[in-house]
PDB file of N, CA and C in Angstrom:
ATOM      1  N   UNK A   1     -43.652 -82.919  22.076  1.00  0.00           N
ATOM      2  CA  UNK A   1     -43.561 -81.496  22.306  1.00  0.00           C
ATOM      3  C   UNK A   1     -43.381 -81.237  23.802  1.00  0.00           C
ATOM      4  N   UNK A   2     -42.416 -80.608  24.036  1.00  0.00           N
ATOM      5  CA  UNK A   2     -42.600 -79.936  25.691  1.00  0.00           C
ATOM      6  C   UNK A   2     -43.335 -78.889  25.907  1.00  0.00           C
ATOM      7  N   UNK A   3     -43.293 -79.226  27.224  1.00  0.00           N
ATOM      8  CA  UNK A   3     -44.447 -77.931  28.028  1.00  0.00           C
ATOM      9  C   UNK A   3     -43.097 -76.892  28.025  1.00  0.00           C
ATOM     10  N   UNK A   4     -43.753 -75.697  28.787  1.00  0.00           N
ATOM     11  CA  UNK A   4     -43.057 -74.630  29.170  1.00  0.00           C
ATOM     12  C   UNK A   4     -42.259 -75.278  30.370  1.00  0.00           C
ATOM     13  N   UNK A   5     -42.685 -75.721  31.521  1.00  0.00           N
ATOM     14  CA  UNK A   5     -41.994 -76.177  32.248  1.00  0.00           C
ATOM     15  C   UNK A   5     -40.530 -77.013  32.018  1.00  0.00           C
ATOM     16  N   UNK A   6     -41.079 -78.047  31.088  1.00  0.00           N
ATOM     17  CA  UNK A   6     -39.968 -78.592  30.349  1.00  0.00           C
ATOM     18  C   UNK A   6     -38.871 -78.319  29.849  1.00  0.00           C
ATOM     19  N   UNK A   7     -38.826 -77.125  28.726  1.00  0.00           N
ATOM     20  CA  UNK A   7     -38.314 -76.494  27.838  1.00  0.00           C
ATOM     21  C   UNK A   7     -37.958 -75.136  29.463  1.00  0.00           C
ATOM     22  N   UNK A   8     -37.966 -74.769  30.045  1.00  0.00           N
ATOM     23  CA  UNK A   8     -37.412 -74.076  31.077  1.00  0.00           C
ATOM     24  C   UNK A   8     -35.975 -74.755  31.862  1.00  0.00           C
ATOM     25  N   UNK A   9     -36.715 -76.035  32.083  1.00  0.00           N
ATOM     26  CA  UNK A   9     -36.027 -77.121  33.178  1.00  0.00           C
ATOM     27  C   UNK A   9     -34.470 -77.921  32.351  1.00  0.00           C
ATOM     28  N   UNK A  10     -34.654 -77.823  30.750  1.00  0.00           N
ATOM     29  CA  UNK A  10     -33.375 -78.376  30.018  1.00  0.00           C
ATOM     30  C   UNK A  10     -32.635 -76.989  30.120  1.00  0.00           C
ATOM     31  N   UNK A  11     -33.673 -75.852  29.257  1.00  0.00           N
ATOM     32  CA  UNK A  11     -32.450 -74.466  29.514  1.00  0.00           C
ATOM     33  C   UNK A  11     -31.430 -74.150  30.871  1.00  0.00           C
ATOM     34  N   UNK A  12     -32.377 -74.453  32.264  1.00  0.00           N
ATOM     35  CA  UNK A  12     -31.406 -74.535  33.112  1.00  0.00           C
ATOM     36  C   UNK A  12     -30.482 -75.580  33.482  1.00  0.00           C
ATOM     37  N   UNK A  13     -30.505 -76.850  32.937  1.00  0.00           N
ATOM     38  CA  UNK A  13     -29.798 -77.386  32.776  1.00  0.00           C
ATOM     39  C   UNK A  13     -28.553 -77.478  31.392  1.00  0.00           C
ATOM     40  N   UNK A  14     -28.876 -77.281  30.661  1.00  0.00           N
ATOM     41  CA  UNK A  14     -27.744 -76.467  29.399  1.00  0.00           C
ATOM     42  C   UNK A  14     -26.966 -75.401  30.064  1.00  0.00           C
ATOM     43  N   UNK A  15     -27.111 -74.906  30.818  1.00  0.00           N
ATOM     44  CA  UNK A  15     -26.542 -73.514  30.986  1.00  0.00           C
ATOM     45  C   UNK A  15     -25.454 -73.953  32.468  1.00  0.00           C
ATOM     46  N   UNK A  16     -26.325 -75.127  33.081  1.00  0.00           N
ATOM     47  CA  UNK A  16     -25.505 -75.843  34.816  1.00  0.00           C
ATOM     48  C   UNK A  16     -24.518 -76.957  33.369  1.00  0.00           C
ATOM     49  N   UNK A  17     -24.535 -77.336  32.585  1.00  0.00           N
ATOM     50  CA  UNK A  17     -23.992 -78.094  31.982  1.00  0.00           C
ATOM     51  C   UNK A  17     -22.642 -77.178  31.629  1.00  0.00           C
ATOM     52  N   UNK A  18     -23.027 -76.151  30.605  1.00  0.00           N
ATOM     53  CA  UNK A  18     -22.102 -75.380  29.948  1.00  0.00           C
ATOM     54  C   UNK A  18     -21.336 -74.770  30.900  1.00  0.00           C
ATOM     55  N   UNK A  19     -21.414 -74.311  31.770  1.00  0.00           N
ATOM     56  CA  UNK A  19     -20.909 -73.485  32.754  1.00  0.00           C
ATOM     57  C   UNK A  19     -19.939 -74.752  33.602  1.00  0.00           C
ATOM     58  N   UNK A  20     -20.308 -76.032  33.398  1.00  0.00           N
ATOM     59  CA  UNK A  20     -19.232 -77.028  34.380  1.00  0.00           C
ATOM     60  C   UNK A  20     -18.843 -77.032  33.340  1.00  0.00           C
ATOM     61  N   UNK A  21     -18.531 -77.682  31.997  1.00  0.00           N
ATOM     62  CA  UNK A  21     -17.966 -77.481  31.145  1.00  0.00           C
ATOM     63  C   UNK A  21     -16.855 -76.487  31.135  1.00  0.00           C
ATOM     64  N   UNK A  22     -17.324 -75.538  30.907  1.00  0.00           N
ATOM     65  CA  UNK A  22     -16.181 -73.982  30.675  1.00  0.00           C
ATOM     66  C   UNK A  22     -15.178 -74.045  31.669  1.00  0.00           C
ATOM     67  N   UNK A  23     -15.506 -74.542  33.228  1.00  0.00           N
ATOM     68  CA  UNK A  23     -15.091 -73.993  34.477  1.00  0.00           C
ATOM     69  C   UNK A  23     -13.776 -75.136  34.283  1.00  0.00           C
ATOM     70  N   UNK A  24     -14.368 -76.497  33.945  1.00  0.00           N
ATOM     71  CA  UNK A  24     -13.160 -77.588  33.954  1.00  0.00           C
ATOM     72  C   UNK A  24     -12.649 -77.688  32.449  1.00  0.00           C
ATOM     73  N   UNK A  25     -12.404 -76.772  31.712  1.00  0.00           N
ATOM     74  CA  UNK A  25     -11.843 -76.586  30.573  1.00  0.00           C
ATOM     75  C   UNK A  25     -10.467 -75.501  31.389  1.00  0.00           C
ATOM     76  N   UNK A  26     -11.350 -74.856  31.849  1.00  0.00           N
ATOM     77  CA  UNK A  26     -10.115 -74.005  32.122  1.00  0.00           C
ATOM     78  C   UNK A  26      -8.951 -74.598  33.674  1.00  0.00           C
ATOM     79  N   UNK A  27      -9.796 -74.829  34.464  1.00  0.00           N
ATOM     80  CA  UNK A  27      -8.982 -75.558  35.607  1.00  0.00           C
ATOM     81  C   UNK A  27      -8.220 -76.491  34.926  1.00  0.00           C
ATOM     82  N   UNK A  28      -8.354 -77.279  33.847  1.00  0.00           N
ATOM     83  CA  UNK A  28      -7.499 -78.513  33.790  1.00  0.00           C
ATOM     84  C   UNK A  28      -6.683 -78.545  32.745  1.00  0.00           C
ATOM     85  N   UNK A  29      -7.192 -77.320  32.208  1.00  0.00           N
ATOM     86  CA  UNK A  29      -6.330 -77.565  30.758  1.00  0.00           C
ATOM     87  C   UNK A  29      -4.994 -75.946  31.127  1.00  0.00           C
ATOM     88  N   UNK A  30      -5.539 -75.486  32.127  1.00  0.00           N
ATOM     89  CA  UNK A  30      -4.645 -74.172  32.294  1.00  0.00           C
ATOM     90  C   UNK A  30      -3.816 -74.458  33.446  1.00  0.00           C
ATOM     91  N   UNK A  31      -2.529 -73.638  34.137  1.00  0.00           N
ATOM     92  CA  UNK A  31      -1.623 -73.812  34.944  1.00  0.00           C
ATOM     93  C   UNK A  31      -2.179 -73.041  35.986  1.00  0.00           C
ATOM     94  N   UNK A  32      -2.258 -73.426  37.111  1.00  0.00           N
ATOM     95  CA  UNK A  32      -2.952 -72.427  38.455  1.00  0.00           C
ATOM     96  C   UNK A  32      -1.793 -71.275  38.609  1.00  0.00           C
ATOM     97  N   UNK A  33      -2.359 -70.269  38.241  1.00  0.00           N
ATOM     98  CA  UNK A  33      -0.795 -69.287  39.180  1.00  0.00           C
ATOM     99  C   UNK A  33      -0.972 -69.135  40.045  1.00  0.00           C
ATOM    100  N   UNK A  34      -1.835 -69.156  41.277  1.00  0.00           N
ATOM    101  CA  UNK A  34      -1.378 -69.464  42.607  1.00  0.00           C
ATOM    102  C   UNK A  34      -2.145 -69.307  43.464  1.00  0.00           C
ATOM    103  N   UNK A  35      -2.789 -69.435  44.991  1.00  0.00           N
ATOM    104  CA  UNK A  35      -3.192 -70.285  45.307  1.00  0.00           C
ATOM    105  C   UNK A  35      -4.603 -70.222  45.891  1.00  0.00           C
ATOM    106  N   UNK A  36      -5.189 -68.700  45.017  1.00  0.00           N
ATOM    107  CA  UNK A  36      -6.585 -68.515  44.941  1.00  0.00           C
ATOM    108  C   UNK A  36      -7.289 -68.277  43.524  1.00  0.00           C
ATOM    109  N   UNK A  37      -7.130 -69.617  43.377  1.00  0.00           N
ATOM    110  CA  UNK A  37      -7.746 -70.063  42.444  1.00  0.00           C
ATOM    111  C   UNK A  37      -7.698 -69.143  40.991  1.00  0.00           C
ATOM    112  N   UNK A  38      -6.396 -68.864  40.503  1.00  0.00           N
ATOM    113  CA  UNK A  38      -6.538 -67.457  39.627  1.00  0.00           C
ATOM    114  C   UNK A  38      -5.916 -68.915  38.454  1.00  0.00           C
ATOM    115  N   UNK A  39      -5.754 -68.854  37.065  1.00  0.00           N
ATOM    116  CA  UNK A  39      -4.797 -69.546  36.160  1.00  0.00           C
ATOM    117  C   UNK A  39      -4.639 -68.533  35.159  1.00  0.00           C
ATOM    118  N   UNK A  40      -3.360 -69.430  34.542  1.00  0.00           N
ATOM    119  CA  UNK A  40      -3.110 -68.445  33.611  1.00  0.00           C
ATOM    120  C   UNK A  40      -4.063 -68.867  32.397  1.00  0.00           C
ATOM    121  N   UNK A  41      -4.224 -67.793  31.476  1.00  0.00           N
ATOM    122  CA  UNK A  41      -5.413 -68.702  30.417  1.00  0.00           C
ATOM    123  C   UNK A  41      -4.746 -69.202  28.753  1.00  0.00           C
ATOM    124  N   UNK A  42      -3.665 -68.740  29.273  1.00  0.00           N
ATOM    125  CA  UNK A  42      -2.711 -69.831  28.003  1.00  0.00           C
ATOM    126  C   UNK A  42      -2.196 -71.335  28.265  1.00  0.00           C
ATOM    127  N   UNK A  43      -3.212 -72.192  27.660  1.00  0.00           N
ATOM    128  CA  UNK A  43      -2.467 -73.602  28.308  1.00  0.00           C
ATOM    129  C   UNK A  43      -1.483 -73.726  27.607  1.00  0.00           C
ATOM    130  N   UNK A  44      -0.822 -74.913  27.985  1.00  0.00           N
ATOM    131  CA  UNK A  44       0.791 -75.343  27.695  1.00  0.00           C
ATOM    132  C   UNK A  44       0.484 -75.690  26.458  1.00  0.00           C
ATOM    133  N   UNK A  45      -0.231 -76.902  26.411  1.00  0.00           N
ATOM    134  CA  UNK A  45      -0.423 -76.941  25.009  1.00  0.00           C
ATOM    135  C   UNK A  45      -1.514 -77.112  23.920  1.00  0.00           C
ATOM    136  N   UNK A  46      -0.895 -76.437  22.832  1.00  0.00           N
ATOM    137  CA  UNK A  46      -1.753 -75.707  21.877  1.00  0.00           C
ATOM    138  C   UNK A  46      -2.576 -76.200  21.197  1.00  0.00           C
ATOM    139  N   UNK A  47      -3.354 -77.692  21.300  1.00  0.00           N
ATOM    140  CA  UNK A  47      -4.311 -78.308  20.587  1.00  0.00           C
ATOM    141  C   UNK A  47      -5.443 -78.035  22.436  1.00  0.00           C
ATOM    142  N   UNK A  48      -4.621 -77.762  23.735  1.00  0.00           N
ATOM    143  CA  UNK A  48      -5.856 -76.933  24.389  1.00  0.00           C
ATOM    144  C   UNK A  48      -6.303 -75.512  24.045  1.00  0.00           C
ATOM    145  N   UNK A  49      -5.993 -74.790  23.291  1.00  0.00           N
ATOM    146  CA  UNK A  49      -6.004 -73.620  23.513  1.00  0.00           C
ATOM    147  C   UNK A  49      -7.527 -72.854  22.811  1.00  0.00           C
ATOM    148  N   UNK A  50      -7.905 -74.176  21.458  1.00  0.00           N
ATOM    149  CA  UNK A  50      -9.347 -73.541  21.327  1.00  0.00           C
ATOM    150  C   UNK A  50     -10.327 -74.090  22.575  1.00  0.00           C
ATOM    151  N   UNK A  51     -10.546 -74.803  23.088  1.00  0.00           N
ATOM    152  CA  UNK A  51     -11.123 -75.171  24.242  1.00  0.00           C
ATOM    153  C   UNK A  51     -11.161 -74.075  25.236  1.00  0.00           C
ATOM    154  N   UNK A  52     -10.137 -73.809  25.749  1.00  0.00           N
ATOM    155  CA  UNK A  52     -10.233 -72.772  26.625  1.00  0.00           C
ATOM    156  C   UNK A  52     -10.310 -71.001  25.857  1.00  0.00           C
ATOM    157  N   UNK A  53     -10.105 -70.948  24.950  1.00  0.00           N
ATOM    158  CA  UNK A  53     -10.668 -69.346  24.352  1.00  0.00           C
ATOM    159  C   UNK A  53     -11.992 -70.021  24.231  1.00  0.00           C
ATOM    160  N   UNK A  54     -12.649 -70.758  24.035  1.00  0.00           N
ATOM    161  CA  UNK A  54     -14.565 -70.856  24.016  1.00  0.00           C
ATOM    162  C   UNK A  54     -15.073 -70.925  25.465  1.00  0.00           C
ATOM    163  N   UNK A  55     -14.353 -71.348  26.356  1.00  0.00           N
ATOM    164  CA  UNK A  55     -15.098 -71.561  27.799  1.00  0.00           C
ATOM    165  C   UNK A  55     -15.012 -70.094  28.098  1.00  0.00           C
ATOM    166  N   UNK A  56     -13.308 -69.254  27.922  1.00  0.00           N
ATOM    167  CA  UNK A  56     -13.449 -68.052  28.526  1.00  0.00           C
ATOM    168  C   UNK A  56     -14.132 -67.179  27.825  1.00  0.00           C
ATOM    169  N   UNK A  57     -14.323 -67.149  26.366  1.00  0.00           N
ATOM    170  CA  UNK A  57     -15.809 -65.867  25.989  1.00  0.00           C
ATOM    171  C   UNK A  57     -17.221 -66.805  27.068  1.00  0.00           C
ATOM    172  N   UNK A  58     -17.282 -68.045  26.752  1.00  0.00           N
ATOM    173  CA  UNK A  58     -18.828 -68.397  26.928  1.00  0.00           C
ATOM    174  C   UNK A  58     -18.950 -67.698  28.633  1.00  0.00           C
ATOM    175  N   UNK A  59     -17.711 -68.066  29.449  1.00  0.00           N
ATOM    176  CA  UNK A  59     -17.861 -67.251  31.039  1.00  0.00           C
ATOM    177  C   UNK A  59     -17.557 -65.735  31.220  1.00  0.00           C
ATOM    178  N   UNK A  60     -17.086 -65.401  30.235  1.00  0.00           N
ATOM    179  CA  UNK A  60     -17.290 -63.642  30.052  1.00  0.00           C
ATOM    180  C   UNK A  60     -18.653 -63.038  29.558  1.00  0.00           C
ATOM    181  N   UNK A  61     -19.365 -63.954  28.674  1.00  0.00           N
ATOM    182  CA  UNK A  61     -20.527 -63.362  28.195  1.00  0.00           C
ATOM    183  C   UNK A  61     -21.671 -63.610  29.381  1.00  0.00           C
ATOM    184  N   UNK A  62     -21.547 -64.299  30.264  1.00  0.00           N
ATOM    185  CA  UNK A  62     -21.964 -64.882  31.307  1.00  0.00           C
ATOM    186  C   UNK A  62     -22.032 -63.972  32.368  1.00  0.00           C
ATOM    187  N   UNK A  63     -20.805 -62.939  32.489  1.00  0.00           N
ATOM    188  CA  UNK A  63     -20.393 -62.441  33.719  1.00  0.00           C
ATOM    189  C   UNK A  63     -19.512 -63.113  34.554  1.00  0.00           C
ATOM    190  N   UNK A  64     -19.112 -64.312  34.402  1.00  0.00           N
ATOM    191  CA  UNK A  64     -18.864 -65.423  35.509  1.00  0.00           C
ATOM    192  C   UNK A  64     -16.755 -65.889  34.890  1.00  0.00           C
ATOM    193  N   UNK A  65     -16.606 -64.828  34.935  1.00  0.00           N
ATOM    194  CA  UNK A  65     -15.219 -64.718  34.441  1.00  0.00           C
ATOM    195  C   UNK A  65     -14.329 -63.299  35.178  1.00  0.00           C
ATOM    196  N   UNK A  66     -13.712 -63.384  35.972  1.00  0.00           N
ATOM    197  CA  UNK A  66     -12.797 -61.779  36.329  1.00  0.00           C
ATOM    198  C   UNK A  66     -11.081 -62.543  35.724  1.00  0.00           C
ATOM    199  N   UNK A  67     -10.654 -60.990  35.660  1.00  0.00           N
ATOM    200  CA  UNK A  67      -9.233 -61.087  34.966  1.00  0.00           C
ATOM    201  C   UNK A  67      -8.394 -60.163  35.847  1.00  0.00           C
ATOM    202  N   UNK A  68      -7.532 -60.244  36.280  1.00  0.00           N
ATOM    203  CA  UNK A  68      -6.492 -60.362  36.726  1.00  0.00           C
ATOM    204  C   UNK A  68      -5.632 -59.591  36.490  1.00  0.00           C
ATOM    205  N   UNK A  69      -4.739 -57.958  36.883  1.00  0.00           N
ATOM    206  CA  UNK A  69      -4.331 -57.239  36.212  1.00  0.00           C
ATOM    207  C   UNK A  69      -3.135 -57.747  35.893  1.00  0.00           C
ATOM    208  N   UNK A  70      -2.634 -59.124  36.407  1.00  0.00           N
ATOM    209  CA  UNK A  70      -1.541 -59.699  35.471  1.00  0.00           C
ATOM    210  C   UNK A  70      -1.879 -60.741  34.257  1.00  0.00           C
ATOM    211  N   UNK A  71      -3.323 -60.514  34.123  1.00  0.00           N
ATOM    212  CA  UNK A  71      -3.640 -61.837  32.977  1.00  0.00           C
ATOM    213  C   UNK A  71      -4.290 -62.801  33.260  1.00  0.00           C
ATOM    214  N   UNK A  72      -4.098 -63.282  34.060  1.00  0.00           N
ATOM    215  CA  UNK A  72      -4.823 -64.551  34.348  1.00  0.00           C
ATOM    216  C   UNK A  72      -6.557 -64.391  34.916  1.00  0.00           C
ATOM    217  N   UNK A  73      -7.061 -65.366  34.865  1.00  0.00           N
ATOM    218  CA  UNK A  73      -8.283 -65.650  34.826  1.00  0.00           C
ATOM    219  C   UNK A  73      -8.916 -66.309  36.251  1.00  0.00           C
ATOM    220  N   UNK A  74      -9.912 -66.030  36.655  1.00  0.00           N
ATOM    221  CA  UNK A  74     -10.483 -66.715  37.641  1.00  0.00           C
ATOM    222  C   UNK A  74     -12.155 -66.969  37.322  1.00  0.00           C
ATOM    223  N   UNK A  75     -12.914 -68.244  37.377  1.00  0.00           N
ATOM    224  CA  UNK A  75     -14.353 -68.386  37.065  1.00  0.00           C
ATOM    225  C   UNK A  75     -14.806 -68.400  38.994  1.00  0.00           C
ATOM    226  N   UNK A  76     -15.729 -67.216  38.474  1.00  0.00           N
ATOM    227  CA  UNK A  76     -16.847 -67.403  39.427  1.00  0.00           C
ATOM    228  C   UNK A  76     -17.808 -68.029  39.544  1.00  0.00           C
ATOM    229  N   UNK A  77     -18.312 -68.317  41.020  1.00  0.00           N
ATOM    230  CA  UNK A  77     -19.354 -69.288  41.164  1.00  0.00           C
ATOM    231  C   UNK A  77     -20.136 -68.845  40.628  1.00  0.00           C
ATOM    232  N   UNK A  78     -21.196 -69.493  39.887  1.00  0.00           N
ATOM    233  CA  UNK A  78     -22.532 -69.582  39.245  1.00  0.00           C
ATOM    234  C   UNK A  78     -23.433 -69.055  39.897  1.00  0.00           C
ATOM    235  N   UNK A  79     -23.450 -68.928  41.172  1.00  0.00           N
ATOM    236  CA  UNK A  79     -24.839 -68.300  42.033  1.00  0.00           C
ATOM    237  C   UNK A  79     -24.442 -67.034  42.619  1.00  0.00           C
ATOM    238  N   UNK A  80     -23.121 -66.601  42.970  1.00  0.00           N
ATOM    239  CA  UNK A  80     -22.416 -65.543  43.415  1.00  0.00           C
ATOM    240  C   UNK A  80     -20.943 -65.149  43.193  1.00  0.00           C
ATOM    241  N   UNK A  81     -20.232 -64.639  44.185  1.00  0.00           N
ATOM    242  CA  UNK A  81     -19.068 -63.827  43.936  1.00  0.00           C
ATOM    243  C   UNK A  81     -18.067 -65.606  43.891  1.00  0.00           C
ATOM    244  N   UNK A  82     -16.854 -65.825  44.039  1.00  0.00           N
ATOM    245  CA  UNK A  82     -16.098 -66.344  44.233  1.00  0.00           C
ATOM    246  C   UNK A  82     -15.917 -66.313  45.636  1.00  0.00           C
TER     247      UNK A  82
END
């Protein structure tokens, strides 16, 4: 059984996990449009494309997602702005 401490210390680590997760789902599987850090969030190809629709709800429900009035996507840092 874990303590509270314990069961605190994995949640913040699930969440530093999920969040690198999401961030390099989308950097690697998406095309950069250009050269601050924005991508587009349709990858090329389409066996990426459920991967990156789950990183971008999981970093929208997060807050840690802005969009782009041409579409594309940018993840914010985890502790602040971009």
């Amino acid at each position: 059984m874990k303590n509270k401490q314990q069961a605190d210390e994995l949640a913040r680590l699930e969440r530093a996990l999920a969040y690198s997760a999401a961030r390099s789902d989308i950097e690697c599987h998406c095309n950069r449009a250009d050269a601050d850090r924005w991508y587009d969030p349709i990858p090329a190809y389409v066996e990426d494309r459920e991967f990156v629709a789950t990183a971008i709800r999981y970093l929208e429900l997060r807050g840690l997602l802005e969009r782009h009035p041409q579409g594309w996507v940018r993840v914010r840092e985890e502790g602040g702005a971009c």
